[in-house]
C-alpha atoms as a PDB file:
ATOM      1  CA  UNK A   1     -14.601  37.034  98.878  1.00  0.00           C
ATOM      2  CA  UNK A   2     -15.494  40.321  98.462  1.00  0.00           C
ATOM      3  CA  UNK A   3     -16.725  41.778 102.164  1.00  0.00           C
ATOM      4  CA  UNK A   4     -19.075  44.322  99.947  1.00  0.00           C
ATOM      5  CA  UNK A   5     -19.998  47.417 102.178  1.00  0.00           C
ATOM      6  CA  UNK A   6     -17.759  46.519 105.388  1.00  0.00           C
ATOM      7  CA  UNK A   7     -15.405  49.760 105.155  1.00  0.00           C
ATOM      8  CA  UNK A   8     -18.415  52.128 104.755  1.00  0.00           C
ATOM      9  CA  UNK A   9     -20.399  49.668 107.673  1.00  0.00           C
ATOM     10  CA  UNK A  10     -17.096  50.598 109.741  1.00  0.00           C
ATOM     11  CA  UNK A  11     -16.764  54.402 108.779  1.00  0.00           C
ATOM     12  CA  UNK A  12     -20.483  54.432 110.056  1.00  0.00           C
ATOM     13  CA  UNK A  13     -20.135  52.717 112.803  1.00  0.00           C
ATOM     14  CA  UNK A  14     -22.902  50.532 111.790  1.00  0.00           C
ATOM     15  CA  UNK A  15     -22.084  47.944 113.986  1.00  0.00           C
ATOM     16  CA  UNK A  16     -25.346  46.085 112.750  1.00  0.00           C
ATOM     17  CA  UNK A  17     -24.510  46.269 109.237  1.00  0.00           C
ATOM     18  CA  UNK A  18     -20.457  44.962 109.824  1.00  0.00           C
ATOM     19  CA  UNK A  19     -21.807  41.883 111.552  1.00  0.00           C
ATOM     20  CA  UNK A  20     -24.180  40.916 109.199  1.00  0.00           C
ATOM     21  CA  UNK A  21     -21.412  40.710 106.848  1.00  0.00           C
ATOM     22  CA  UNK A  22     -18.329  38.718 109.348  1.00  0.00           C
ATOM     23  CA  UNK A  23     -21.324  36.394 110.014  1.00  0.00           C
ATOM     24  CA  UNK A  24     -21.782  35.637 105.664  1.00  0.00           C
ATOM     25  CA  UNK A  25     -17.675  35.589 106.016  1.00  0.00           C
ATOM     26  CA  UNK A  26     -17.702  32.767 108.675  1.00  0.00           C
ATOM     27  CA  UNK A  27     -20.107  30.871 106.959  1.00  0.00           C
ATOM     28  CA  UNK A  28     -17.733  31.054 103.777  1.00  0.00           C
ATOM     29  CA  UNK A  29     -14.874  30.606 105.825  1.00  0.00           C
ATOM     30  CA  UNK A  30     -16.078  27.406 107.506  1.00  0.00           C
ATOM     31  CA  UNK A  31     -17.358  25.921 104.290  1.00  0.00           C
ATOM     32  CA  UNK A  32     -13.861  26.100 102.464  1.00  0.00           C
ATOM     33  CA  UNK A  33     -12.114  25.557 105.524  1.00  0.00           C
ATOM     34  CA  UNK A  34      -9.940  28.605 105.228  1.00  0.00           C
ATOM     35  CA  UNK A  35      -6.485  29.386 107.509  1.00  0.00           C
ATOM     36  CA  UNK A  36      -5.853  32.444 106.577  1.00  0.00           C
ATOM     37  CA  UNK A  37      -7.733  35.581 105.446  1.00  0.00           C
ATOM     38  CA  UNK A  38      -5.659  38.635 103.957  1.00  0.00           C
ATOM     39  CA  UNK A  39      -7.484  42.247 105.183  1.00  0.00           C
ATOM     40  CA  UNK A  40      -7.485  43.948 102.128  1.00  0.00           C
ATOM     41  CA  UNK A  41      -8.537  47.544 103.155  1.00  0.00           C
ATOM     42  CA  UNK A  42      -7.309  49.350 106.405  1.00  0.00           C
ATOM     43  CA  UNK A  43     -10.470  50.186 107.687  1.00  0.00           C
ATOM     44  CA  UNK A  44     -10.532  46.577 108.979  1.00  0.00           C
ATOM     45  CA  UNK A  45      -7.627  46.692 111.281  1.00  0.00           C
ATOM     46  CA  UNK A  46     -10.093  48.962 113.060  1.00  0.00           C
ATOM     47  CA  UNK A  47     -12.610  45.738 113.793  1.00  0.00           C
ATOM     48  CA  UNK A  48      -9.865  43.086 113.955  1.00  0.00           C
ATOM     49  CA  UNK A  49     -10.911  41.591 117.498  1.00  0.00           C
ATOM     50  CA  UNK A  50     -14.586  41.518 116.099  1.00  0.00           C
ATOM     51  CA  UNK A  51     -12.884  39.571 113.039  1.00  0.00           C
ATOM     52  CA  UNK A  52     -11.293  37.183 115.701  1.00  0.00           C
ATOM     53  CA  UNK A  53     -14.157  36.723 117.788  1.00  0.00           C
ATOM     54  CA  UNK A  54     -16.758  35.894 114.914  1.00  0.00           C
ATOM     55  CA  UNK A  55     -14.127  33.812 113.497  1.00  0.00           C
ATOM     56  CA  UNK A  56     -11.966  31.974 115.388  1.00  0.00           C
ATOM     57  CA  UNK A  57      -8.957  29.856 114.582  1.00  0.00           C
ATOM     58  CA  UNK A  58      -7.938  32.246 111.761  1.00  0.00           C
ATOM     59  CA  UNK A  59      -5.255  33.571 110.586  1.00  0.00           C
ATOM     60  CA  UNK A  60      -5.994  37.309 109.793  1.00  0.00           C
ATOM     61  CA  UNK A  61      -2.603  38.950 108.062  1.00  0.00           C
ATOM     62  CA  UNK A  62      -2.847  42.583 108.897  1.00  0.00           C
ATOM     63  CA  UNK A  63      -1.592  44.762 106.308  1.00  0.00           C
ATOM     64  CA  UNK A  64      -1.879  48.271 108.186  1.00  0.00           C
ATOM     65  CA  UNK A  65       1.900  48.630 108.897  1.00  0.00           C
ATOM     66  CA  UNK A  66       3.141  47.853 106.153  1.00  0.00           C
ATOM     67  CA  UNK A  67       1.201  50.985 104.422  1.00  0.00           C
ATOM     68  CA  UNK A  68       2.186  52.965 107.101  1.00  0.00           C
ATOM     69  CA  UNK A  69       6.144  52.113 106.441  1.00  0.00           C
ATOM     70  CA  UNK A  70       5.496  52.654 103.036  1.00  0.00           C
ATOM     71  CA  UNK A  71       3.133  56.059 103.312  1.00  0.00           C
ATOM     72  CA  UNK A  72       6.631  57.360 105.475  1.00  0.00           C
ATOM     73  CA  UNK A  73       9.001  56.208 102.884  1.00  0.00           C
ATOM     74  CA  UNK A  74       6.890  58.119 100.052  1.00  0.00           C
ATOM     75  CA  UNK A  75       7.024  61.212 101.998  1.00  0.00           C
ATOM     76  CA  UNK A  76      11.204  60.771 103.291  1.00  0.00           C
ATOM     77  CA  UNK A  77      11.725  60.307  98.916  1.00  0.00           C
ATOM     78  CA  UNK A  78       9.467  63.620  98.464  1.00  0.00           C
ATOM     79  CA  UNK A  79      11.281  65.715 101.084  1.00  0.00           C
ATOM     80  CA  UNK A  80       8.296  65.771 103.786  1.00  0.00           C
ATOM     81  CA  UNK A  81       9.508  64.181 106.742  1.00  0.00           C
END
């Protein structure tokens, strides 16, 4: 599922706008009975307790420190630490 317009909706703090769209991801979620979801884009660690509270029993795998660990390891290799 592709969560079309929910980084810009969060850069914009259109709060309207990034509920419209959890409430077409619950409706997904609940038809194919998905476990787990996978936040592709770092903006959405910024909304993750809206993600938890729109859909419940989910498991949503947080990728945000993983960049971060890798964004510092980039800049140890190129001398900027």
């Amino acid at each position: 599922y592709e969560a079309k317009g929910l980084a810009e909706a969060i850069e914009y703090n259109n709060i309207t706008q990034v509920k419209s769209i959890l409430h077409a991801l619950k409706k997904l979620v609940q038809k194919e009975h998905f476990q787990a979801i996978g936040l592709s884009c770092t903006h959405y660690s910024l909304i993750l307790d809206e993600f938890k509270r729109q859909i419940p029993g989910v498991i949503f795998i947080d990728p945000t420190s993983a960049v971060v660990k890798e964004v510092f390891r980039v800049l140890k290799l190129r001398g900027h630490e």
